[in-house]
C-alpha atoms as a PDB file:
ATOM      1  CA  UNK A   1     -82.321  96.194-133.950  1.00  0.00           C
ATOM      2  CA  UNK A   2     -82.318  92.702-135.726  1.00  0.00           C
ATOM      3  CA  UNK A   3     -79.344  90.483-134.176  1.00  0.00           C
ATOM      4  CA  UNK A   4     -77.845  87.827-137.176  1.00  0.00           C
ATOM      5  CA  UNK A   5     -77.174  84.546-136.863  1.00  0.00           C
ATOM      6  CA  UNK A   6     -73.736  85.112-136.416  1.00  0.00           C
ATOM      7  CA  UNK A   7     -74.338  87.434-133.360  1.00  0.00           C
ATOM      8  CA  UNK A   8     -76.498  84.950-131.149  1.00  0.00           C
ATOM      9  CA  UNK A   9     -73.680  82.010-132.262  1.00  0.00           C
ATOM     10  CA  UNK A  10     -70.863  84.335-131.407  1.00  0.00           C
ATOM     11  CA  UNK A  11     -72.471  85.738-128.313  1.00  0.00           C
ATOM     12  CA  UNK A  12     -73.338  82.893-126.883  1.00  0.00           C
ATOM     13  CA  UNK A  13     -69.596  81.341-127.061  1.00  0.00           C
ATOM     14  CA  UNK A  14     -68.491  84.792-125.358  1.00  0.00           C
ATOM     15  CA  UNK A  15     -71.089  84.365-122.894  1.00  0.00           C
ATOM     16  CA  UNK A  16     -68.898  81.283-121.301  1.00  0.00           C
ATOM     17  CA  UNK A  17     -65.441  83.413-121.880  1.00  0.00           C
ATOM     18  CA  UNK A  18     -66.588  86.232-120.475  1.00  0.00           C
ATOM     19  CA  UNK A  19     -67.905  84.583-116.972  1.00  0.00           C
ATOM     20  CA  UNK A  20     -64.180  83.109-117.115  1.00  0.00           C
ATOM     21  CA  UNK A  21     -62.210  86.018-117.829  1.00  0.00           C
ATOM     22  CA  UNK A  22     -64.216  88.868-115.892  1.00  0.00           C
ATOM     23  CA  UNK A  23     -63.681  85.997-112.903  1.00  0.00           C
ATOM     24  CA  UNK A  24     -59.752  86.074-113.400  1.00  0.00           C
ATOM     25  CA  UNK A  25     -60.032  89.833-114.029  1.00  0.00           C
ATOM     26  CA  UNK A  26     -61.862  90.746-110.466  1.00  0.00           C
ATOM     27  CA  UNK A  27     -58.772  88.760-108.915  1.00  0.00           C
ATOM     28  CA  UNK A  28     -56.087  90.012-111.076  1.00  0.00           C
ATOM     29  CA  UNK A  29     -55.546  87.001-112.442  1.00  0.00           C
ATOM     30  CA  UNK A  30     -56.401  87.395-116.392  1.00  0.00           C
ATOM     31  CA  UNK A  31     -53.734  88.140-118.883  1.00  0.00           C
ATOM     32  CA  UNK A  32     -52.316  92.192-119.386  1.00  0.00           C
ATOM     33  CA  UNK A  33     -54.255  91.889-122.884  1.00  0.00           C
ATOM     34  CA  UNK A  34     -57.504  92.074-120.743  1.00  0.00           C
ATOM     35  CA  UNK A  35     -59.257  94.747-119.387  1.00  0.00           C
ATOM     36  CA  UNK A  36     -62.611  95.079-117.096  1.00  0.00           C
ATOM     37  CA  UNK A  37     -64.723  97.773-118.054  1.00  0.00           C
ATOM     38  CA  UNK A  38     -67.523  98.689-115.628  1.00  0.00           C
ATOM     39  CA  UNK A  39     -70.925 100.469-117.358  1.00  0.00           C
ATOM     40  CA  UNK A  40     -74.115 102.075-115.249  1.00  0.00           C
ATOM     41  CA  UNK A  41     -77.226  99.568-116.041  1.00  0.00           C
ATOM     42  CA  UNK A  42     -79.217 101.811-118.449  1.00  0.00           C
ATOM     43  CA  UNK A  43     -82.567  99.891-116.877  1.00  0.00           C
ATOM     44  CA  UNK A  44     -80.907  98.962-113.401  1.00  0.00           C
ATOM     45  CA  UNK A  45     -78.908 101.593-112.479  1.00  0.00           C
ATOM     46  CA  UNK A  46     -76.526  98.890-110.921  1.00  0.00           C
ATOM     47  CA  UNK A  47     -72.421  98.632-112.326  1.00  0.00           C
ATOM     48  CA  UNK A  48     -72.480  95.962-114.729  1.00  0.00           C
ATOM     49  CA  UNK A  49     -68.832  94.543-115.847  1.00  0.00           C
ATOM     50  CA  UNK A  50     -67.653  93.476-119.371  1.00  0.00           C
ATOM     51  CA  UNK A  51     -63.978  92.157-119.690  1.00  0.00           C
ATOM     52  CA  UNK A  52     -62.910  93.677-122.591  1.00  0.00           C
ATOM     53  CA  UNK A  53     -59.279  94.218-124.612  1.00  0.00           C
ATOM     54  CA  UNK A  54     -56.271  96.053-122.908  1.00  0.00           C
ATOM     55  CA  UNK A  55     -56.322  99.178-125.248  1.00  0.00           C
ATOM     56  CA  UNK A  56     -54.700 101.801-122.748  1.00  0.00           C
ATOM     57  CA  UNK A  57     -52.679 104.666-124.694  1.00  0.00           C
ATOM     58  CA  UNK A  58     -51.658 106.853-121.936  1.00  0.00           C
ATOM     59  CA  UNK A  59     -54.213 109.112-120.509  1.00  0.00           C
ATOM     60  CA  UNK A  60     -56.895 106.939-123.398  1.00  0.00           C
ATOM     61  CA  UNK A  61     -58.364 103.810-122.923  1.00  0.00           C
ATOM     62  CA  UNK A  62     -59.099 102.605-126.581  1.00  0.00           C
ATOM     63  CA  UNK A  63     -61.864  99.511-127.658  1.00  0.00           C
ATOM     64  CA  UNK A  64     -63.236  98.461-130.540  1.00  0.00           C
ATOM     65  CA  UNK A  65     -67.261  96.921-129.576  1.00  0.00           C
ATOM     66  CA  UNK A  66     -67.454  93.849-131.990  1.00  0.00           C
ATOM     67  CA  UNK A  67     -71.120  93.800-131.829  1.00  0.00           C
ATOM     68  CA  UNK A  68     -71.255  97.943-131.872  1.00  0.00           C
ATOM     69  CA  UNK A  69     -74.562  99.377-130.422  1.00  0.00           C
ATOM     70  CA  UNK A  70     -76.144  95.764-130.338  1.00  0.00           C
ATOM     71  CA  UNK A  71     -73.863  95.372-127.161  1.00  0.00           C
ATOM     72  CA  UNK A  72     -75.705  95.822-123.897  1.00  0.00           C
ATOM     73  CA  UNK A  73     -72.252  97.261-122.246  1.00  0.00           C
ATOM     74  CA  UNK A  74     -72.193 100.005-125.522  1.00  0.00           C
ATOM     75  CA  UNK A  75     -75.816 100.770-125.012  1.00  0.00           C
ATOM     76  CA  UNK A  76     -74.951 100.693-121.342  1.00  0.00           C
ATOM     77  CA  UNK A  77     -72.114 103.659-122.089  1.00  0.00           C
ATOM     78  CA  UNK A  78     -74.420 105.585-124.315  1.00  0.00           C
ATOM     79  CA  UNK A  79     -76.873 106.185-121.892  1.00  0.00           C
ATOM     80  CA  UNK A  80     -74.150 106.671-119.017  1.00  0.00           C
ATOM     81  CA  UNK A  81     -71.138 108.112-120.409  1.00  0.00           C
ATOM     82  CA  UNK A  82     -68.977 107.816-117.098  1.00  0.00           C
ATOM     83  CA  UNK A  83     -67.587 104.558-116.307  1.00  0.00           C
ATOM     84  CA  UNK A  84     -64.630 102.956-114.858  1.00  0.00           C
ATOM     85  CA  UNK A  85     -61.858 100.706-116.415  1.00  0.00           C
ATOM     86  CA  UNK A  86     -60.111  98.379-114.480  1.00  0.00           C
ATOM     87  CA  UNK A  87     -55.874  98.042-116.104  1.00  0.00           C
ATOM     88  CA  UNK A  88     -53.197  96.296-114.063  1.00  0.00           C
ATOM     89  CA  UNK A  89     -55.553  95.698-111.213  1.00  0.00           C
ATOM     90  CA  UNK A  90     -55.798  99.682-110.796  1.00  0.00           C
ATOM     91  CA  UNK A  91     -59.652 100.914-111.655  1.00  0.00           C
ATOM     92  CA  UNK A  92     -59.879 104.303-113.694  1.00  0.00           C
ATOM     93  CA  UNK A  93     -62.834 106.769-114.011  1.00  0.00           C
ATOM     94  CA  UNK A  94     -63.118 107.981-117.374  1.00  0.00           C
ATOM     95  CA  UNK A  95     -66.003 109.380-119.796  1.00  0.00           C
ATOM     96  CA  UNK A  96     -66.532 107.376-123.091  1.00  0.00           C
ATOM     97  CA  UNK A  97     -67.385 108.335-126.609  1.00  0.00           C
ATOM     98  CA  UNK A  98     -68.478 106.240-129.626  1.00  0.00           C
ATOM     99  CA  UNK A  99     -66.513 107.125-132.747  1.00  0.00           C
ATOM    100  CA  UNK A 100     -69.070 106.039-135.722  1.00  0.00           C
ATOM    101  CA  UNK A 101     -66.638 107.578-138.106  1.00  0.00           C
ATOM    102  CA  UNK A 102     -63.768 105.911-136.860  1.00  0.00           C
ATOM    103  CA  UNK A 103     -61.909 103.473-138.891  1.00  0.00           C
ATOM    104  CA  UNK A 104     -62.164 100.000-136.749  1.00  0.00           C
ATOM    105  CA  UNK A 105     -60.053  97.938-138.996  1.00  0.00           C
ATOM    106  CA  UNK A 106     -57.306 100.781-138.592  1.00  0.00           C
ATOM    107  CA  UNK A 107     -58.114 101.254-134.687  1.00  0.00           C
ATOM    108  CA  UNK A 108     -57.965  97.640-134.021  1.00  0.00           C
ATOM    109  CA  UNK A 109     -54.847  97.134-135.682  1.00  0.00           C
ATOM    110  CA  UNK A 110     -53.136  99.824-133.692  1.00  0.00           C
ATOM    111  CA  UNK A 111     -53.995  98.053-130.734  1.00  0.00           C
ATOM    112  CA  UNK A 112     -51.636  96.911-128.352  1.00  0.00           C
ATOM    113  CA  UNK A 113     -52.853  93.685-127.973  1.00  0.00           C
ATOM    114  CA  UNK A 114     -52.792  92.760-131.396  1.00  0.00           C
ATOM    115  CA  UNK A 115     -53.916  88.586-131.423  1.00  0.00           C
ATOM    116  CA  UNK A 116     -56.918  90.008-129.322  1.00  0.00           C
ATOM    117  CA  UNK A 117     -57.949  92.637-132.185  1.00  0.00           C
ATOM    118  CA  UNK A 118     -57.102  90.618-135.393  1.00  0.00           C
ATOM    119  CA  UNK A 119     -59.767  87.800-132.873  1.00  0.00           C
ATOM    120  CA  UNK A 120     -62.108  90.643-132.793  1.00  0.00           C
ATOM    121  CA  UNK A 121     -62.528  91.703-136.301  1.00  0.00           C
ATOM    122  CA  UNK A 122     -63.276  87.595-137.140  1.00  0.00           C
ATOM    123  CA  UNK A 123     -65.890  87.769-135.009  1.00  0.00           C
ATOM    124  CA  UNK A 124     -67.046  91.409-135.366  1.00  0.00           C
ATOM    125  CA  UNK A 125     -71.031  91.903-136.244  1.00  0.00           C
ATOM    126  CA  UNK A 126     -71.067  95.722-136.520  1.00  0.00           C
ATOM    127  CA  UNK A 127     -67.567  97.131-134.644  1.00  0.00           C
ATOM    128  CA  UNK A 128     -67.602 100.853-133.499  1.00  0.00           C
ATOM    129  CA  UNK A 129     -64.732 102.441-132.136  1.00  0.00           C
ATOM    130  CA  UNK A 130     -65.579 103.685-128.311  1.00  0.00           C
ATOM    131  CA  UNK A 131     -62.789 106.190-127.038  1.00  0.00           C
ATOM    132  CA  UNK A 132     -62.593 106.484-122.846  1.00  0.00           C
ATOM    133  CA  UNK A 133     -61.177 109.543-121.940  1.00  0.00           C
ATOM    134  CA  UNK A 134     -59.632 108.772-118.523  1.00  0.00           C
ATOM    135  CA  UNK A 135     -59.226 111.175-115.679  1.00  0.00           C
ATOM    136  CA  UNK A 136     -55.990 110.087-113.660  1.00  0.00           C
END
């Protein structure tokens, strides 16, 4: 999988964010718009935790991967299907899905959060869709 340019310059500024916000996340402290989303290590084995955007519809826990399959956490998910989301300092077991054939400019849109998504489609490399089917 060849990563662009504009993945290694984006990742690397989310590399700094994400330290910050998965921080303020752990202590409840980050903004509602934020979620912590906790994979299985597909090499490790070992829970591995992404802050990612709030997109909780009920029972569904909604995300749009900016960087698609090129994402550890996504590759992470697609190995492991069961992880946990952390929402409103409450952590949620739930199975995920990728949705190739979902529309991520119309998923991101409907959104909650939407000043995270329209963020996330700037910097987007190759977005897919990842539904979380939670089970409480």
């Amino acid at each position: 999988m060849k990563r662009t340019s504009k993945y290694r310059l984006i990742t690397g500024m989310e590399r700094v964010n994400n330290r910050l916000t998965r921080w303020a996340l752990r202590r409840g402290l980050a903004p509602k718009a934020f979620a912590l989303l906790e994979t299985t290590g597909r090499v490790s084995g070992l829970p591995r935790h992404t802050p990612v955007g709030n997109g909780l519809s009920g029972n569904t826990f909604w995300l749009v991967a900016a960087h698609g399959e090129q994402a550890d956490y996504v590759r992470n998910l697609l190995r492991e299907p069961r992880v946990r989301v952390k929402v409103n300092r409450i952590w949620r077991d739930g199975t995920a899905e990728a949705l190739p054939a979902d529309d991520v400019d119309a998923r991101s849109r409907a959104l909650p959060y939407r000043w995270d998504a329209w963020i996330g489609r700037r910097m987007a490399t190759a977005p897919l869709t990842i539904r979380i089917n939670l089970d409480n």
